[in-house]
C-alpha atoms as a PDB file:
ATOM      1  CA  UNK A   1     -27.521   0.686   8.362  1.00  0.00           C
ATOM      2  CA  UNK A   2     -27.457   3.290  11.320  1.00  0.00           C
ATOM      3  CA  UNK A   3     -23.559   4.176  10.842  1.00  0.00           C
ATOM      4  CA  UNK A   4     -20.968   2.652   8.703  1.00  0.00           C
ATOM      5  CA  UNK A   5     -19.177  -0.010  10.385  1.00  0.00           C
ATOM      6  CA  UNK A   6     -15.380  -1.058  11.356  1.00  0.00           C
ATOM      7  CA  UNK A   7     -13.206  -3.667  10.609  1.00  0.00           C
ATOM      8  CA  UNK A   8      -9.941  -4.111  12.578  1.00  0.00           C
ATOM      9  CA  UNK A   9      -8.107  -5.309   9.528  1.00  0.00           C
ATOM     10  CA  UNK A  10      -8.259  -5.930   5.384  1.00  0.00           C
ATOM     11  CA  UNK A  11     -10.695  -8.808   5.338  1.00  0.00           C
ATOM     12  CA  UNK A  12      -9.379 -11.847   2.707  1.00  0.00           C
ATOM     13  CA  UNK A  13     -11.200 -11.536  -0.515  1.00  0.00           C
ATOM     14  CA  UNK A  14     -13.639 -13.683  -0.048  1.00  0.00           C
ATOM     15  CA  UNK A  15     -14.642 -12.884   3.088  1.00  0.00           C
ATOM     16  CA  UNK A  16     -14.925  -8.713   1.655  1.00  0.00           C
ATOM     17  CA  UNK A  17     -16.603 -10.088  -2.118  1.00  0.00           C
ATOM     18  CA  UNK A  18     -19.135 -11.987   0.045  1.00  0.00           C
ATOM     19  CA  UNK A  19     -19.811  -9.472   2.691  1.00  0.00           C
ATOM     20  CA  UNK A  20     -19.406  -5.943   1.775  1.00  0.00           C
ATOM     21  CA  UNK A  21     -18.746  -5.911  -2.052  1.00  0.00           C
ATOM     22  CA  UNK A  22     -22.358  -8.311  -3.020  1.00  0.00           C
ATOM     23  CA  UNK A  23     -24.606  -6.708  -0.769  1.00  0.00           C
ATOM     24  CA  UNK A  24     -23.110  -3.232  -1.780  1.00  0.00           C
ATOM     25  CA  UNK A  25     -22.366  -1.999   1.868  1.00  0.00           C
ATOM     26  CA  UNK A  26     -19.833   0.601   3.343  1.00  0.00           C
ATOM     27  CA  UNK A  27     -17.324   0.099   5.990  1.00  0.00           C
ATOM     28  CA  UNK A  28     -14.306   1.399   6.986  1.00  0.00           C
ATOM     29  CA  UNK A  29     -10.946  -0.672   7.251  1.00  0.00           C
ATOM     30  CA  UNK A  30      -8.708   0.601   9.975  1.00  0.00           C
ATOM     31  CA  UNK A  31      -4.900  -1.274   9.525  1.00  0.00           C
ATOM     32  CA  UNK A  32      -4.956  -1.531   5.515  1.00  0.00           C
ATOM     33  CA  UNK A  33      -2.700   0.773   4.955  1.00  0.00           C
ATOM     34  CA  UNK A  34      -0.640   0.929   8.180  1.00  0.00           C
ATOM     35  CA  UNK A  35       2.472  -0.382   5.864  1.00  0.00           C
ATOM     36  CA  UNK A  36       2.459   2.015   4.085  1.00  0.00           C
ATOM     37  CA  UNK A  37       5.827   4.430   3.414  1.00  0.00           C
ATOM     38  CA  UNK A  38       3.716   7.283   2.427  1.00  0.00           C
ATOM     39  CA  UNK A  39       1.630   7.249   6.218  1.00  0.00           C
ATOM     40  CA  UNK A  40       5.145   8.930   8.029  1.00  0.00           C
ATOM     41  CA  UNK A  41       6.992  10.113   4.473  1.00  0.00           C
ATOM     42  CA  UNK A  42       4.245  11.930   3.045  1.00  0.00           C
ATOM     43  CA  UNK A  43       5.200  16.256   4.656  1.00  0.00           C
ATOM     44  CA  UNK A  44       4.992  18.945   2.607  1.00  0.00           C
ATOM     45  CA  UNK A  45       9.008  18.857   2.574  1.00  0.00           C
ATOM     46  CA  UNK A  46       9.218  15.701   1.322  1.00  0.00           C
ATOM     47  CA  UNK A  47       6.686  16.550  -1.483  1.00  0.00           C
ATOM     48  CA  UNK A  48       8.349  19.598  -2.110  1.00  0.00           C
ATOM     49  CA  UNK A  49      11.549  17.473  -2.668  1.00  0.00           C
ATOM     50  CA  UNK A  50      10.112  14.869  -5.034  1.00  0.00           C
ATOM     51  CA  UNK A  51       7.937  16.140  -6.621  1.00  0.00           C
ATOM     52  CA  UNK A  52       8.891  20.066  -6.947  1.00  0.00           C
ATOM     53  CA  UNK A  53       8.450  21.916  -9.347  1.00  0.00           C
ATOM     54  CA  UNK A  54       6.945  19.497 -11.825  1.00  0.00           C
ATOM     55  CA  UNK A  55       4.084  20.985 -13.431  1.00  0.00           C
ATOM     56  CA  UNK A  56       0.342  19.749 -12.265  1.00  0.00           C
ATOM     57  CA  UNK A  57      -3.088  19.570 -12.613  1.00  0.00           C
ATOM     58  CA  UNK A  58      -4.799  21.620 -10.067  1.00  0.00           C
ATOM     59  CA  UNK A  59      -8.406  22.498  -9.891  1.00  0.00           C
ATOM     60  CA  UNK A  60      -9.485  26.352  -9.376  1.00  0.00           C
ATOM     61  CA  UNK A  61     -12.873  27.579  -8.313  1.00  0.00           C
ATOM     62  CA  UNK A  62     -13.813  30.811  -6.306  1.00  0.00           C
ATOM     63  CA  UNK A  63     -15.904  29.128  -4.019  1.00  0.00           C
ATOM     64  CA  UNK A  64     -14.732  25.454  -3.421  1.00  0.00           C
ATOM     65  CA  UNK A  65     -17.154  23.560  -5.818  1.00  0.00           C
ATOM     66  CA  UNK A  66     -15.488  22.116  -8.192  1.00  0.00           C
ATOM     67  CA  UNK A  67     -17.978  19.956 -10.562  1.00  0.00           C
ATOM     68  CA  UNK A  68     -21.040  21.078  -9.447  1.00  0.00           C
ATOM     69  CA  UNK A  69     -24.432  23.764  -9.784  1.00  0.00           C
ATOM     70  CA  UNK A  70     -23.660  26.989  -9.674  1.00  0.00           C
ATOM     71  CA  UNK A  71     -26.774  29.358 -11.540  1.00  0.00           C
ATOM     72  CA  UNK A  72     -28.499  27.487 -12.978  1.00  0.00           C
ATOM     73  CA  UNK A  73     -24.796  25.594 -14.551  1.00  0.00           C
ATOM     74  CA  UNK A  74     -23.384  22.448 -14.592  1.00  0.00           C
ATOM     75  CA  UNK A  75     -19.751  24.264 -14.005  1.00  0.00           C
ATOM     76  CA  UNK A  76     -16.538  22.405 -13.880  1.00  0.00           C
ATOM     77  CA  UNK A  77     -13.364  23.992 -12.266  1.00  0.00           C
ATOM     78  CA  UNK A  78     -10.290  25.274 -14.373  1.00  0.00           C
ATOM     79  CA  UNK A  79      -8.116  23.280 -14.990  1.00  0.00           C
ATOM     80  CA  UNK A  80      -4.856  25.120 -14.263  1.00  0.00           C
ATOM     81  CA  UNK A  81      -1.026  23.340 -14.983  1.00  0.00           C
ATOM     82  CA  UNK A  82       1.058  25.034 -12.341  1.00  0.00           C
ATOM     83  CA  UNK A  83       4.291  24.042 -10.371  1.00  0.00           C
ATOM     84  CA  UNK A  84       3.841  21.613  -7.743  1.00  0.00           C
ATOM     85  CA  UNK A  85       5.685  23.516  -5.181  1.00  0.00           C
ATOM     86  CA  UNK A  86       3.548  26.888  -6.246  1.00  0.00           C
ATOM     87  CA  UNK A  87       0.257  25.015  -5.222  1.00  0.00           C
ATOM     88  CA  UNK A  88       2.001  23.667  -1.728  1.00  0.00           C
ATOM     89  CA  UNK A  89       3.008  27.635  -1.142  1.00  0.00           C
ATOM     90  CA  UNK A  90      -1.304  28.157  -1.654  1.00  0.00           C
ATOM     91  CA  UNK A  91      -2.132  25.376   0.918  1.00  0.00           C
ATOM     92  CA  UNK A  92       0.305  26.509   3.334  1.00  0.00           C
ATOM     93  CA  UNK A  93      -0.702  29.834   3.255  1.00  0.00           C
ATOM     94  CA  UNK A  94       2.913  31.038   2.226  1.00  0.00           C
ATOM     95  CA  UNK A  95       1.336  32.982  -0.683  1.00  0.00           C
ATOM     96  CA  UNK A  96      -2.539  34.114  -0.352  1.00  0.00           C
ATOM     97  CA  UNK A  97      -5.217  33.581  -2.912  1.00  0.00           C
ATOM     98  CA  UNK A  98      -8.927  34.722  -2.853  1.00  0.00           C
ATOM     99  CA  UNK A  99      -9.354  31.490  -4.824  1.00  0.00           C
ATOM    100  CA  UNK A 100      -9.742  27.654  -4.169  1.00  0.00           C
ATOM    101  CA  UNK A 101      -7.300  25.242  -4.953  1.00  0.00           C
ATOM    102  CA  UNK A 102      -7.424  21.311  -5.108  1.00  0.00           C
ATOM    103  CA  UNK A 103      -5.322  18.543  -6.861  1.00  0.00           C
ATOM    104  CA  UNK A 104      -8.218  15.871  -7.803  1.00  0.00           C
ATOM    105  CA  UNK A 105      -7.879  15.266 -11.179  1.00  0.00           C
ATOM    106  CA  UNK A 106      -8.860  11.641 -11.591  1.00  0.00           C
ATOM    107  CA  UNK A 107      -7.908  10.339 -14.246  1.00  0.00           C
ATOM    108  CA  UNK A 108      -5.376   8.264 -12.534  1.00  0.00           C
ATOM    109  CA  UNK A 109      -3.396  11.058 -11.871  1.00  0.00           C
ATOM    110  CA  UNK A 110      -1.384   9.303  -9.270  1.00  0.00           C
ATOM    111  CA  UNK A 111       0.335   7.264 -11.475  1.00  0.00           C
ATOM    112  CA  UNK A 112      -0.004   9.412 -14.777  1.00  0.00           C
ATOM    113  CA  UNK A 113       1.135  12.890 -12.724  1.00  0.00           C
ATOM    114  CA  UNK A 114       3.005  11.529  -9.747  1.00  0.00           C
ATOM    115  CA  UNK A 115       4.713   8.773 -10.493  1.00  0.00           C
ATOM    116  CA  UNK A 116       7.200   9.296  -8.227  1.00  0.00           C
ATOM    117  CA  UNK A 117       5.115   8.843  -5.608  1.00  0.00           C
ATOM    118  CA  UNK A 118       3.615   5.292  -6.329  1.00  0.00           C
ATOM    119  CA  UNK A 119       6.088   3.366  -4.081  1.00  0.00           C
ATOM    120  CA  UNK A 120       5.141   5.023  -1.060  1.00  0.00           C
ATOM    121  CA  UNK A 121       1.792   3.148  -1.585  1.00  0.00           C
ATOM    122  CA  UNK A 122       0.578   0.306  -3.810  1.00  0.00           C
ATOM    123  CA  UNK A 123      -0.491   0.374  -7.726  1.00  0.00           C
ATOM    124  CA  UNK A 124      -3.176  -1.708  -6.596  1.00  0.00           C
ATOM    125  CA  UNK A 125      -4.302  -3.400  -3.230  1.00  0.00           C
ATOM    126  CA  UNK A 126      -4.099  -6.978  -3.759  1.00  0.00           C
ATOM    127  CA  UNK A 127      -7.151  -8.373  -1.651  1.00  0.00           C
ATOM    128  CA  UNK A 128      -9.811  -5.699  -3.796  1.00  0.00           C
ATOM    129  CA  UNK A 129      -7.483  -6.893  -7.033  1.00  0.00           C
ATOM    130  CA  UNK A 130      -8.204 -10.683  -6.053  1.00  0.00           C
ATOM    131  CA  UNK A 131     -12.045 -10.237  -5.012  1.00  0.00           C
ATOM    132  CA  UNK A 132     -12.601  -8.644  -8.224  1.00  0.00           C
ATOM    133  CA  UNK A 133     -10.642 -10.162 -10.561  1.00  0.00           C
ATOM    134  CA  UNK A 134      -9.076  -7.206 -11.877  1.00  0.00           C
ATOM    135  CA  UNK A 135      -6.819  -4.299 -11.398  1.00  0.00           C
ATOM    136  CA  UNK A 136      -8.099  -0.945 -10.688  1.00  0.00           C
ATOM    137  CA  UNK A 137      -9.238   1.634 -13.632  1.00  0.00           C
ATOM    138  CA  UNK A 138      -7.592   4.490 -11.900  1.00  0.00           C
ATOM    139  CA  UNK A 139      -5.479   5.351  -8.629  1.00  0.00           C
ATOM    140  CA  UNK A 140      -5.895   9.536  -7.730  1.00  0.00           C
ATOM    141  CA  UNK A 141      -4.040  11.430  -5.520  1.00  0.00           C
ATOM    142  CA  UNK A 142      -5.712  14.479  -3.398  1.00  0.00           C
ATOM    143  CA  UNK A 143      -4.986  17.435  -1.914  1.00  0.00           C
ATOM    144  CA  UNK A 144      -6.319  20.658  -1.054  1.00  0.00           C
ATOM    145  CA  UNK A 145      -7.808  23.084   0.723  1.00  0.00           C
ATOM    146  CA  UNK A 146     -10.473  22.833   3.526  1.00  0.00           C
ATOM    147  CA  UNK A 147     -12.788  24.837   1.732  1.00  0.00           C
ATOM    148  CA  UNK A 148     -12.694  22.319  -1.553  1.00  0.00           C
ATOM    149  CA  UNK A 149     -15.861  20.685  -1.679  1.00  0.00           C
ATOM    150  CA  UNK A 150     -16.789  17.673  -3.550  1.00  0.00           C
ATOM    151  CA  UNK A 151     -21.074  17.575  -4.173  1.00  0.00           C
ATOM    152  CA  UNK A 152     -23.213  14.954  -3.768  1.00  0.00           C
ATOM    153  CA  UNK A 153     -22.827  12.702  -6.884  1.00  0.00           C
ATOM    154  CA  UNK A 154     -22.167   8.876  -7.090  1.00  0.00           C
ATOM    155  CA  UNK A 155     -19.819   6.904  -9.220  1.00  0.00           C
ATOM    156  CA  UNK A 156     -19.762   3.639 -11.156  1.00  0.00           C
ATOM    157  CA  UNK A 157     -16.911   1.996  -9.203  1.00  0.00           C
ATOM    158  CA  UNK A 158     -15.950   0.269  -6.338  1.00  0.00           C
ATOM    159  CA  UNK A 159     -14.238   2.780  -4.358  1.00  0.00           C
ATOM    160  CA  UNK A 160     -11.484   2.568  -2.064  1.00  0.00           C
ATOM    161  CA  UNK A 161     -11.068   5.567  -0.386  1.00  0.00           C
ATOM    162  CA  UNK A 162      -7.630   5.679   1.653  1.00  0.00           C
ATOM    163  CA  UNK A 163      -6.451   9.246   4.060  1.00  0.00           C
ATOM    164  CA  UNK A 164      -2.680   9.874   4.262  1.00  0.00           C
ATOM    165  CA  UNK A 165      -3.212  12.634   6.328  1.00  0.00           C
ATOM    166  CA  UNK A 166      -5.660  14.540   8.325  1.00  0.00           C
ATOM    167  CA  UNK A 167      -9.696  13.482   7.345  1.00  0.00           C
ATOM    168  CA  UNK A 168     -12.178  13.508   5.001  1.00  0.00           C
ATOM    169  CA  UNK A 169     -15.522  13.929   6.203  1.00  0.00           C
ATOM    170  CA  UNK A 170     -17.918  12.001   4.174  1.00  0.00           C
ATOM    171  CA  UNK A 171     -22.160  11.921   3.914  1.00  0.00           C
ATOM    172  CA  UNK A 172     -23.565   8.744   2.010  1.00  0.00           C
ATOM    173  CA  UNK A 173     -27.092   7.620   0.935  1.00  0.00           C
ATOM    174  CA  UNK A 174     -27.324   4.561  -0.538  1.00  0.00           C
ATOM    175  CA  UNK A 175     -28.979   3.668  -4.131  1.00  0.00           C
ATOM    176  CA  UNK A 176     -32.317   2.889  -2.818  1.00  0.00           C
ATOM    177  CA  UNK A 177     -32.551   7.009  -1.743  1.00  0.00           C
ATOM    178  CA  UNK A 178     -32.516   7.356  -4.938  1.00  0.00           C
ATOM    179  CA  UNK A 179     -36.324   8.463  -5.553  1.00  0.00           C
ATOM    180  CA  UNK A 180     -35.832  11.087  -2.392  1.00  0.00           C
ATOM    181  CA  UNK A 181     -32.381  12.598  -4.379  1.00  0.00           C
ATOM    182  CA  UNK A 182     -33.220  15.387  -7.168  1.00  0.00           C
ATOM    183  CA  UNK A 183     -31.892  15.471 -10.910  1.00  0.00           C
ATOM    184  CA  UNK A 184     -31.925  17.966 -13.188  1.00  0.00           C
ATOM    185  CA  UNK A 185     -30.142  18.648 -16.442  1.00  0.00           C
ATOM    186  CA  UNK A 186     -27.841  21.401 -16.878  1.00  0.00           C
ATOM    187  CA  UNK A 187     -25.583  23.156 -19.125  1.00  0.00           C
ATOM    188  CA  UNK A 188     -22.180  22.577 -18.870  1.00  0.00           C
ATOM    189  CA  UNK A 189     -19.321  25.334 -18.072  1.00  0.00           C
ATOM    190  CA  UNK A 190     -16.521  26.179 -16.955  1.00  0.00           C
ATOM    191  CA  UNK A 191     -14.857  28.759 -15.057  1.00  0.00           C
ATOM    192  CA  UNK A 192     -12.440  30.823 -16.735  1.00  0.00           C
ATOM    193  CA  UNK A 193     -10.281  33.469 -15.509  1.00  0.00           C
ATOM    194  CA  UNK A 194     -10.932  36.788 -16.858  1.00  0.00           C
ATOM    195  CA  UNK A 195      -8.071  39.679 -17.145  1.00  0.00           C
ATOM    196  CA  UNK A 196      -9.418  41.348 -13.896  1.00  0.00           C
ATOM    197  CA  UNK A 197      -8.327  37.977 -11.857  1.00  0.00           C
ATOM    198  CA  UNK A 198     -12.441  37.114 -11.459  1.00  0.00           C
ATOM    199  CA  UNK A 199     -13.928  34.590 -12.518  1.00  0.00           C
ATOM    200  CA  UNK A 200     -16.220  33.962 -15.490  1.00  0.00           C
ATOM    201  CA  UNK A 201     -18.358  30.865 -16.252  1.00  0.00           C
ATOM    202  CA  UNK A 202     -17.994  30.227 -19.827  1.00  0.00           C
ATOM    203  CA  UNK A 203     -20.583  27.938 -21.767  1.00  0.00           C
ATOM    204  CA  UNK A 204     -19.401  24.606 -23.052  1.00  0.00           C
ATOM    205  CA  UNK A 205     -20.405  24.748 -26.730  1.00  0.00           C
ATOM    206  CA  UNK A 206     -21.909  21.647 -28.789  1.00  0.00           C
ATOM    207  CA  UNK A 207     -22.313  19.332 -25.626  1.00  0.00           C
ATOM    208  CA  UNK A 208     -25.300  17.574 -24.502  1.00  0.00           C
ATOM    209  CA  UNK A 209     -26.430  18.783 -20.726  1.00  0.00           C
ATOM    210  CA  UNK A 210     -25.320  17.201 -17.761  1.00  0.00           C
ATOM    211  CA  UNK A 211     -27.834  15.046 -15.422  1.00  0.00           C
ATOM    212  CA  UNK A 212     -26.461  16.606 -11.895  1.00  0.00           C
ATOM    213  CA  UNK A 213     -27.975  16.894  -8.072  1.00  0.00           C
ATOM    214  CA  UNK A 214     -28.396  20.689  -7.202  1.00  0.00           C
ATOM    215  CA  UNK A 215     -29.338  19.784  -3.687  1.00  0.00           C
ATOM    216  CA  UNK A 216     -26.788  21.007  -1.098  1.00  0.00           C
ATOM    217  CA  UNK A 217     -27.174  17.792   1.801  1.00  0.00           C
ATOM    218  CA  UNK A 218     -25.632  20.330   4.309  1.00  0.00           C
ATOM    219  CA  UNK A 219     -28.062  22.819   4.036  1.00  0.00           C
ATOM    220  CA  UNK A 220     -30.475  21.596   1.891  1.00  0.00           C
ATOM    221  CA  UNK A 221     -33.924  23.198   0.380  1.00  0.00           C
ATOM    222  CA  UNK A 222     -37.170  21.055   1.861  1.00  0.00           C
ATOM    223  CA  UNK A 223     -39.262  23.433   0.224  1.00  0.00           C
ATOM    224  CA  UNK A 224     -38.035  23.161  -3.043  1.00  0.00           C
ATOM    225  CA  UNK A 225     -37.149  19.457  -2.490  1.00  0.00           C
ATOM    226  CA  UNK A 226     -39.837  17.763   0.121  1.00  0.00           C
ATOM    227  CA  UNK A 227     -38.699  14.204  -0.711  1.00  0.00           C
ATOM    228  CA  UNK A 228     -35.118  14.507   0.791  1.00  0.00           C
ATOM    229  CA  UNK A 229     -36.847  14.463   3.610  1.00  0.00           C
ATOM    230  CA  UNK A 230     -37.263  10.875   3.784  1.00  0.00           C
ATOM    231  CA  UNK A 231     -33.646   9.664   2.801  1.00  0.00           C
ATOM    232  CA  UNK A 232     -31.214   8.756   5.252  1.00  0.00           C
ATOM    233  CA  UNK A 233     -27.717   9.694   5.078  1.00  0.00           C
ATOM    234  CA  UNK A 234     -25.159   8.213   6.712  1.00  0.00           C
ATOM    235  CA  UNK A 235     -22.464  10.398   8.082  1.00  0.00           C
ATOM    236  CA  UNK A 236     -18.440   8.845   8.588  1.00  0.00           C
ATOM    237  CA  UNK A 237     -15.211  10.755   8.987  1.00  0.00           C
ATOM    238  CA  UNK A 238     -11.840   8.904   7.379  1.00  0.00           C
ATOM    239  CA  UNK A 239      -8.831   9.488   9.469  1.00  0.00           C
ATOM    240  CA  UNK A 240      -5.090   9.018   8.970  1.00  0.00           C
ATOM    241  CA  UNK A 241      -4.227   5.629   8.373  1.00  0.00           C
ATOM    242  CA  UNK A 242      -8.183   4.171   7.257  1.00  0.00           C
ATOM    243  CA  UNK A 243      -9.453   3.580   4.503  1.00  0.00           C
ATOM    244  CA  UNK A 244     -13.292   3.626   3.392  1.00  0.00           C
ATOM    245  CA  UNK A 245     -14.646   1.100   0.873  1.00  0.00           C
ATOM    246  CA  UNK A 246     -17.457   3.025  -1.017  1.00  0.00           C
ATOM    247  CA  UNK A 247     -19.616   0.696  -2.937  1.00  0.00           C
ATOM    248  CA  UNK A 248     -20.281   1.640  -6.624  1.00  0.00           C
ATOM    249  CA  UNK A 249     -23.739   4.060  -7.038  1.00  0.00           C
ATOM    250  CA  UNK A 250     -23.671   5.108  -3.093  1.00  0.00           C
ATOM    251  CA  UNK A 251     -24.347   8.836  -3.577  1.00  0.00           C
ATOM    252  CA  UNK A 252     -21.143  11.176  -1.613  1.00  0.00           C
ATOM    253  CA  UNK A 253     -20.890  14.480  -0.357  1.00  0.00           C
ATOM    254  CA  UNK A 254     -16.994  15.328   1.037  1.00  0.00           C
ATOM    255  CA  UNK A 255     -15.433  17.614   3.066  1.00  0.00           C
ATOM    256  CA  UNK A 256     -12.111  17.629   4.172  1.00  0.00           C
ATOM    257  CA  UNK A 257      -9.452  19.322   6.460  1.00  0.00           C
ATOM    258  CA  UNK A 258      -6.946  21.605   5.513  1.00  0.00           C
ATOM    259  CA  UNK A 259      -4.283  20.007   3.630  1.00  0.00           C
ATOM    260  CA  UNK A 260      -6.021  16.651   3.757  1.00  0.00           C
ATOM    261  CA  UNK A 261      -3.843  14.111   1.721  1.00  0.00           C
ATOM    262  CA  UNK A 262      -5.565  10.839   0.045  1.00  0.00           C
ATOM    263  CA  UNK A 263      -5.218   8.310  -2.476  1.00  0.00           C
ATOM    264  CA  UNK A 264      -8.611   6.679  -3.679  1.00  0.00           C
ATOM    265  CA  UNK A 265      -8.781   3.261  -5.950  1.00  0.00           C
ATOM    266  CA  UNK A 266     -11.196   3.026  -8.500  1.00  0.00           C
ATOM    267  CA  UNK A 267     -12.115  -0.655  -9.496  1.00  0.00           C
ATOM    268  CA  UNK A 268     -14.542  -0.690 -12.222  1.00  0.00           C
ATOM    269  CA  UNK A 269     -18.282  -2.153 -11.115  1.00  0.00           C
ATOM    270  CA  UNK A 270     -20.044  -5.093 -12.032  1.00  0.00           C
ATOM    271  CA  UNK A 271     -23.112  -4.409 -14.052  1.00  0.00           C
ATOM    272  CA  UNK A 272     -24.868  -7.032 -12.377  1.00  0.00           C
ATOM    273  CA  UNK A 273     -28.153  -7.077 -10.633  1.00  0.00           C
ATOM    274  CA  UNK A 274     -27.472  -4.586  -8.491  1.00  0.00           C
ATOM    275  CA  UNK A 275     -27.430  -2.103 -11.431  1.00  0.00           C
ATOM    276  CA  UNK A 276     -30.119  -3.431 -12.739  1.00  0.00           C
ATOM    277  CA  UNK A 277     -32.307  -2.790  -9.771  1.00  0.00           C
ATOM    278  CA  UNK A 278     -30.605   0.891  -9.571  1.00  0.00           C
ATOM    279  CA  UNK A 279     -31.654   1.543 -13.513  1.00  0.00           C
ATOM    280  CA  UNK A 280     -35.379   0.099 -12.658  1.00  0.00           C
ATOM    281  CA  UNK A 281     -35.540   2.666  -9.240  1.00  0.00           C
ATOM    282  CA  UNK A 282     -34.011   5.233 -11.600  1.00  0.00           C
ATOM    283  CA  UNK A 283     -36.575   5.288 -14.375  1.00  0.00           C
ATOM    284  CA  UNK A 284     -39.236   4.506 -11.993  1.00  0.00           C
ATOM    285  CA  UNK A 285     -38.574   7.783 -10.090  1.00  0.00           C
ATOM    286  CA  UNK A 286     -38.633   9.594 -13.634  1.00  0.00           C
ATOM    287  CA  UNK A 287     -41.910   8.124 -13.971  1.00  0.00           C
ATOM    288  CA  UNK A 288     -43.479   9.166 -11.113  1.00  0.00           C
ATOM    289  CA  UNK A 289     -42.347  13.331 -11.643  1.00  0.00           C
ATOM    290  CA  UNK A 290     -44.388  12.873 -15.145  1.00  0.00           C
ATOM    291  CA  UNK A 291     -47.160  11.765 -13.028  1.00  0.00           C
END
């Protein structure tokens, strides 16, 4: 694929299962969502309203990257419970921070943290549900700050990635990059806040390290990593109102604009041939580095 293609409209199941779910391609689907409440409802005075000053999950780095290397450190953000409305102030630069904020916790936090805010979208969308044959593991809600970065990983879903607001910006290789794509294991940590307001990263005791890209696709080190060189991202920005369907084990890099909003479905992959193929490229490229 040269870029990841259109559709005007959700396709019926069997039309997506046979098309874009079997062959494990991307596209994006402009007019899925268009009915949904959430597309005009969703200000930040509205969320203030609803949701308030419920505590949340929000994710806090000092430098964006939440989840990823950071010397020599498989570090994961802290997670801090906080008033809703006390984040919004952060994002809308009512009250300053040196720090990065994000709500992403996915654990379906949509309908675990925000209920409330279910029936401005769906609990499920019913063509992926009927292709599939089941209802999705998780439905997460984001939003954050333009300089939140997610870093190139890839996940064992189906992904249906769906912008509220503003845009994600997203860069995808498929599974068959895989031998250009470094992995190396790390410990894992955690940053902690220290008296002073800094951060610390903080070692996560009796856990096993964490397989994890350290290559930055945005700016990334040729010398260190000459066989990057030959994979082939694709590059796609999500606007308001679209959705992207992600295939399962496509790696993703994302950026995002200020105050993006989404809300991503996760329906768990088949472990079909397709992931057999990915497990024989995997260990096949672990080979080859021995050699």
């Amino acid at each position: 694929m040269e870029s990841v293609p259109y559709l005007d409209g959700p396709p019926s199941p069997l039309e997506f299962y046979r098309e874009w779910v079997s062959p494990n391609k991307p596209c994006i689907i402009q007019n899925a969502i268009a009915h949904w409440p959430a597309l005009k409802k969703w200000t930040s005075a509205y969320l203030r309203e609803v949701v308030g000053p419920k505590v949340v999950s929000v994710a806090v780095t000092p430098n964006g990257y939440a989840d990823a290397v950071f010397q020599d450190r498989f570090v994961m953000p802290e997670e801090r419970q906080m008033p809703f409305m006390d984040f919004l102030d952060i994002v809308e630069k009512k009250v300053t921070s040196p720090n990065v904020f994000y709500v992403q916790k996915q654990c379906s936090n949509l309908t675990e943290e925000f209920p409330e805010l279910v029936c401005d979208v769906q609990p499920d969308i019913p063509w992926m549900s009927e292709a599939l044959g089941k209802q999705p593991d998780a439905v997460n809600f984001w939003l954050g700050e333009a300089a939140a970065v997610t870093s190139l990983h890839k996940d064992h879903y189906e992904n249906l990635y769906c912008v509220i607001s503003g845009e994600k910006h997203f860069l995808l290789h498929p599974p068959s990059d895989r031998p250009f794509i470094p992995y190396e294991l790390y410990q894992p940590a955690t940053y902690r806040v220290s008296e002073d307001g800094s951060f610390e990263i903080v070692d996560e005791k009796s856990t096993d390290k964490v397989p994890w890209i350290p290559l930055d696709p945005l700016n990334p080190n040729l010398e260190q990593y000459p066989e990057y060189a030959q994979a082939k991202p694709l590059e796609c920005t999500v606007k308001a109102g679209e959705m992207l369907y992600l295939p399962s084990l496509w790696f993703h890099h994302v950026q995002q604009s200020h105050g993006c909003i989404a809300v991503n479905y996760w329906y768990d992959m088949e472990y079909d041939l397709k992931y057999s193929y990915y497990q024989l490229l995997d260990c096949l490229t672990k080979a080859m580095k021995v050699l």
